[in-house]
Protein backbone atom coordinates (compact mmCIF):
# COMPACT_ATOMS: atom_id res chain seq x y z
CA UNK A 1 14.06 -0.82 -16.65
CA UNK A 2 14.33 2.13 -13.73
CA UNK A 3 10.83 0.97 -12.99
CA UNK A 4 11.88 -2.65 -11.78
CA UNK A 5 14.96 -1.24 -9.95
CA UNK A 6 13.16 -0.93 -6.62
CA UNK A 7 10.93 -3.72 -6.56
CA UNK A 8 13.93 -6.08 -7.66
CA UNK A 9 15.97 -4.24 -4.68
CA UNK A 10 13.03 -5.13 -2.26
CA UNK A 11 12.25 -8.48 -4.20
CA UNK A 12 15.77 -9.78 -3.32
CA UNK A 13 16.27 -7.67 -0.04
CA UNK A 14 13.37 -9.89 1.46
CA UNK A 15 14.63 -13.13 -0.15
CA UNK A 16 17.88 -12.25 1.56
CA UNK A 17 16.58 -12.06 5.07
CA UNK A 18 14.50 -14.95 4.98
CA UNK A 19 17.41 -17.55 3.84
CA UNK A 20 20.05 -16.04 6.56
CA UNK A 21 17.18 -16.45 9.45
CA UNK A 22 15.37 -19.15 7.47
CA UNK A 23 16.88 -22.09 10.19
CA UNK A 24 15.36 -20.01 13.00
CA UNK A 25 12.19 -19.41 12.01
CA UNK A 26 9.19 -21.54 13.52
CA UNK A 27 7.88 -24.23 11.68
CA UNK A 28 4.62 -22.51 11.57
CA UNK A 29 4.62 -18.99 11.08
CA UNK A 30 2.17 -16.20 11.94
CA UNK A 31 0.77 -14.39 8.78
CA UNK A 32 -2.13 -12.73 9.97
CA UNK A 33 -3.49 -10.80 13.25
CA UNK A 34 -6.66 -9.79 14.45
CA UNK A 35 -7.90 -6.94 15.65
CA UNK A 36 -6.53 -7.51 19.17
CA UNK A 37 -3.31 -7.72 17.70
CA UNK A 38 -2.36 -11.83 18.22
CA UNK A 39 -2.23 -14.10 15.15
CA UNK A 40 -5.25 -15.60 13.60
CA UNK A 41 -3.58 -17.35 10.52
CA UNK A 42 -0.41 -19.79 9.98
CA UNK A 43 1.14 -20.93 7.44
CA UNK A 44 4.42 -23.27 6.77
CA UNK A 45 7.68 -22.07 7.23
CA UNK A 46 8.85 -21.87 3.16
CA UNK A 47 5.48 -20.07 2.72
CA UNK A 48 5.87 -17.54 5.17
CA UNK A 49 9.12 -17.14 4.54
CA UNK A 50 9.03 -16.37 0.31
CA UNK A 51 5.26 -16.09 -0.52
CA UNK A 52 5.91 -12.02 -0.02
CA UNK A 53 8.86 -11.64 -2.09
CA UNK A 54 7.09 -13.36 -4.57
CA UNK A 55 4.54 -11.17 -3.94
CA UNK A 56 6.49 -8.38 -4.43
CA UNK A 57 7.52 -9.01 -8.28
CA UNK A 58 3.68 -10.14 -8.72
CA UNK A 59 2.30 -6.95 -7.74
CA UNK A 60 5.09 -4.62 -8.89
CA UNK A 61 4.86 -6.42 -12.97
CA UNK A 62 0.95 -5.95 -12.67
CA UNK A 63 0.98 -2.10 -11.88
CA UNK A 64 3.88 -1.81 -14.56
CA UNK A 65 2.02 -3.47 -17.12
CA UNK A 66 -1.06 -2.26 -16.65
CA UNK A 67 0.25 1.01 -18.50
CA UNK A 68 0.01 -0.41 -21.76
CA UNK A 69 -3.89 -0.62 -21.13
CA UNK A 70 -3.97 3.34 -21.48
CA UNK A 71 -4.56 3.66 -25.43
CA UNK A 72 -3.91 7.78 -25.01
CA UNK A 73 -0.54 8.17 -25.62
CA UNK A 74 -0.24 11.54 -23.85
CA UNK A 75 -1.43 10.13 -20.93
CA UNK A 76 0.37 6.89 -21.36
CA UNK A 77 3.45 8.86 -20.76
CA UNK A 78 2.07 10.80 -17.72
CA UNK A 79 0.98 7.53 -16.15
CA UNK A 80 4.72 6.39 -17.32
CA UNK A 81 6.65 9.06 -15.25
CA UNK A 82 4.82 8.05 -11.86
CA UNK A 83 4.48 4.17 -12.13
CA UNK A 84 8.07 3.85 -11.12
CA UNK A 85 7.42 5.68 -7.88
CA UNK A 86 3.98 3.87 -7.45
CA UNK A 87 5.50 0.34 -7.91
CA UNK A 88 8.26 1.24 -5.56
CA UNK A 89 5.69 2.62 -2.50
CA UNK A 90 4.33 -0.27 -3.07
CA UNK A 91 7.31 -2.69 -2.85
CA UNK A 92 8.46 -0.77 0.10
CA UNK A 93 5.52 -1.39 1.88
CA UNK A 94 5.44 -5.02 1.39
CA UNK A 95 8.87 -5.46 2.19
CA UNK A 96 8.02 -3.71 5.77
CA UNK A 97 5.00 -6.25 6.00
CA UNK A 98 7.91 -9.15 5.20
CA UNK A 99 10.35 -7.49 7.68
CA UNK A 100 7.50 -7.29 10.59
CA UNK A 101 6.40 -10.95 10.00
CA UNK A 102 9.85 -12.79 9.96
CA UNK A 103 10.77 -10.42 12.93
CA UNK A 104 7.69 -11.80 14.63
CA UNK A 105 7.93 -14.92 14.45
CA UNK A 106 11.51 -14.68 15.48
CA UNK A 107 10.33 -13.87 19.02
CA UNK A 108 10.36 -9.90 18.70
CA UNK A 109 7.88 -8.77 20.98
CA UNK A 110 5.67 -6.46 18.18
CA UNK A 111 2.27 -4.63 17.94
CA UNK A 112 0.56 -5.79 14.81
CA UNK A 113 -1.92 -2.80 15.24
CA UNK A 114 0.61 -0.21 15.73
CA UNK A 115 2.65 -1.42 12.74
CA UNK A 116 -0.35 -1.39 10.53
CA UNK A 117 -1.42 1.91 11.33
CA UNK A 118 2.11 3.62 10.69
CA UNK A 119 2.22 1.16 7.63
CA UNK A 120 -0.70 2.43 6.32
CA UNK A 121 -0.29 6.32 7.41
CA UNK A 122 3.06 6.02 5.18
CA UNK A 123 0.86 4.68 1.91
CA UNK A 124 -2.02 7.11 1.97
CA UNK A 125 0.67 10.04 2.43
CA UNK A 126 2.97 8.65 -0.40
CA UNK A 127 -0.15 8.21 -2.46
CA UNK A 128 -1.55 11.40 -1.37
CA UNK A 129 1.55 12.98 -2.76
CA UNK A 130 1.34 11.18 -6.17
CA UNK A 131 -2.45 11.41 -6.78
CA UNK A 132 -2.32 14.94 -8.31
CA UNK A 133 0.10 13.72 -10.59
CA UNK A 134 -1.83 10.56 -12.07
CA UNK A 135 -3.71 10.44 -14.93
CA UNK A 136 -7.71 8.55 -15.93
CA UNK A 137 -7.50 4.88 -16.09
CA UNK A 138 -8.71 3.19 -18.78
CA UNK A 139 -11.72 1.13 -16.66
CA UNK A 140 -12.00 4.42 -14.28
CA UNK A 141 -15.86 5.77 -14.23
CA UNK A 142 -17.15 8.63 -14.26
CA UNK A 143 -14.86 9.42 -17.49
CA UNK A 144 -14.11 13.34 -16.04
CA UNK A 145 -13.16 16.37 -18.61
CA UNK A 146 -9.03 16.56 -17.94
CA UNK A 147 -9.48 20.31 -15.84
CA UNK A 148 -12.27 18.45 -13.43
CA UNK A 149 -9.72 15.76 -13.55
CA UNK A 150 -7.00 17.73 -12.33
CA UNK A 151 -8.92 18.96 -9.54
CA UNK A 152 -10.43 15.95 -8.39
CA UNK A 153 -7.01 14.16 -8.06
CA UNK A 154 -5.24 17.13 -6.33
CA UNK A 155 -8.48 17.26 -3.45
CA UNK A 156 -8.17 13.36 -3.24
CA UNK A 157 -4.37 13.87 -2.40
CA UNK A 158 -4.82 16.39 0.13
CA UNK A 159 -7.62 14.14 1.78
CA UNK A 160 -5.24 11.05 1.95
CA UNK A 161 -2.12 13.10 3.06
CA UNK A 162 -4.30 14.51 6.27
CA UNK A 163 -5.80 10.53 6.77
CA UNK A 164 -1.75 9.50 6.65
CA UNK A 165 -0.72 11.07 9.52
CA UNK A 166 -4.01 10.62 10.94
CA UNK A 167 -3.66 6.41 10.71
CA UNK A 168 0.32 7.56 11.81
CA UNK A 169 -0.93 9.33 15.13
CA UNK A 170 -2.93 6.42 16.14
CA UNK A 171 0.54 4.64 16.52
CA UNK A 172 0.07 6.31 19.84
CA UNK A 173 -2.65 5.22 21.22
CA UNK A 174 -3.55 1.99 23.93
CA UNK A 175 -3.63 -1.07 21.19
CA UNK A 176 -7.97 -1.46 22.09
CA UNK A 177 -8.58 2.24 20.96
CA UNK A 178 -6.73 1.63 17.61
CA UNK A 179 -8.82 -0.61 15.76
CA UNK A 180 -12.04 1.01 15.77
CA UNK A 181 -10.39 4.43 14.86
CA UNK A 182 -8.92 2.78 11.97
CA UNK A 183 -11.65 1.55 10.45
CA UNK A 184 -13.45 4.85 11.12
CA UNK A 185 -10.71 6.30 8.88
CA UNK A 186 -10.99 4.12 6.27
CA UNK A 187 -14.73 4.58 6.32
CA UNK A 188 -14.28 8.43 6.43
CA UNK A 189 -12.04 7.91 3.20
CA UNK A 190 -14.49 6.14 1.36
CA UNK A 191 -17.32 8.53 2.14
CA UNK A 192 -15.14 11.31 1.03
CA UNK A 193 -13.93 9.72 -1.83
CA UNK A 194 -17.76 8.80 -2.90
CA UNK A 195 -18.99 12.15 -2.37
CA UNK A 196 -15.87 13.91 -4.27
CA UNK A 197 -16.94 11.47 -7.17
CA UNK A 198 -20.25 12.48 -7.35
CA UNK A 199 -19.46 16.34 -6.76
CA UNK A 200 -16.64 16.52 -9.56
CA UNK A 201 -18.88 13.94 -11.88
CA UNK A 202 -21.47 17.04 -11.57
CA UNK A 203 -18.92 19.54 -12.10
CA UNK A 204 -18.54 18.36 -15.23
């Protein structure tokens, strides 16, 4: 039940703000941005205002439950001790996305890109700190021998806590600098996270 504590805390924390701003919000709300930072996708005010929350329980029940999928028990019960604090990164971070959209569309003046890239800089380095920790899924390929295991998941945390406050530090540059260095991040993340597969897979 400790699992469901913070995504019920964000679930209803969201739900909250939306119904005591709910009569000021626009008819038609912004939900997404573009690169440039201005909206490129509406949607009606009850959907803005309660798709995420929704979202939230969505999300937060499939990472729980996707547990039981692990037929190892041993590392059932690793997986066990670090879903609660995956489920809850993740609930906090789409509680921030609710918080920046209803704030928005209030009439807060806001930088999508700047919010994204501190949003995201504060998931790779929660992530980054949980990844040594985490255990083989059950649809993960290559299957890896547990030591090569260990060490592939400890160098993929170190990589995403250095790209964390690397997509944080961009918070600081002009707003037409920010997307292409974000995407070059998240393309320098998937290279390294290819090639680590492939070097560990041979390691084996």
């Amino acid at each position: 039940m400790r699992k469901w504590t913070f995504p019920l805390l964000s679930a209803v924390a969201a739900t909250v703000v939306s119904l005591t701003v709910y009569a000021d919000l626009p008819e038609r709300m912004a939900l997404h941005f573009s690169g440039s930072g201005s909206p490129d996708n509406w949607g009606g005010k009850p959907f803005g205002a309660f798709a995420l929350p929704v979202l939230i329980l969505l999300l937060s029940a499939l990472i729980i439950f996707s547990v039981k999928l692990e037929k190892d028990e041993n590392k059932r019960r690793r997986t066990e001790a670090s879903i609660g604090t995956i489920a809850a990164a993740v609930s906090a971070v789409l509680l921030a996305v609710h918080l920046f959209i209803v704030a928005y569309n209030l009439g807060y003046d806001l930088s999508a890109a700047h919010f994204a890239a501190v949003i995201v800089g504060i998931l790779f380095i929660l992530m980054g700190n949980m990844a040594p920790r985490l255990t083989q899924g059950p649809l993960q390929w290559p299957k890896l021998p547990e030591r090569i295991m260990r060490k592939a998941f400890r160098f993929q945390g170190r990589v995403m806590l250095v790209l964390g406050f690397a997509f944080i530090l961009l918070a600081w540059l002009p707003q037409s600098y920010i997307l292409p260095a974000f995407f070059g991040l998240i393309v320098l993340f998937i290279l390294i996270t290819g090639g680590s597969i492939m070097f560990f897979a041979r390691a084996r």
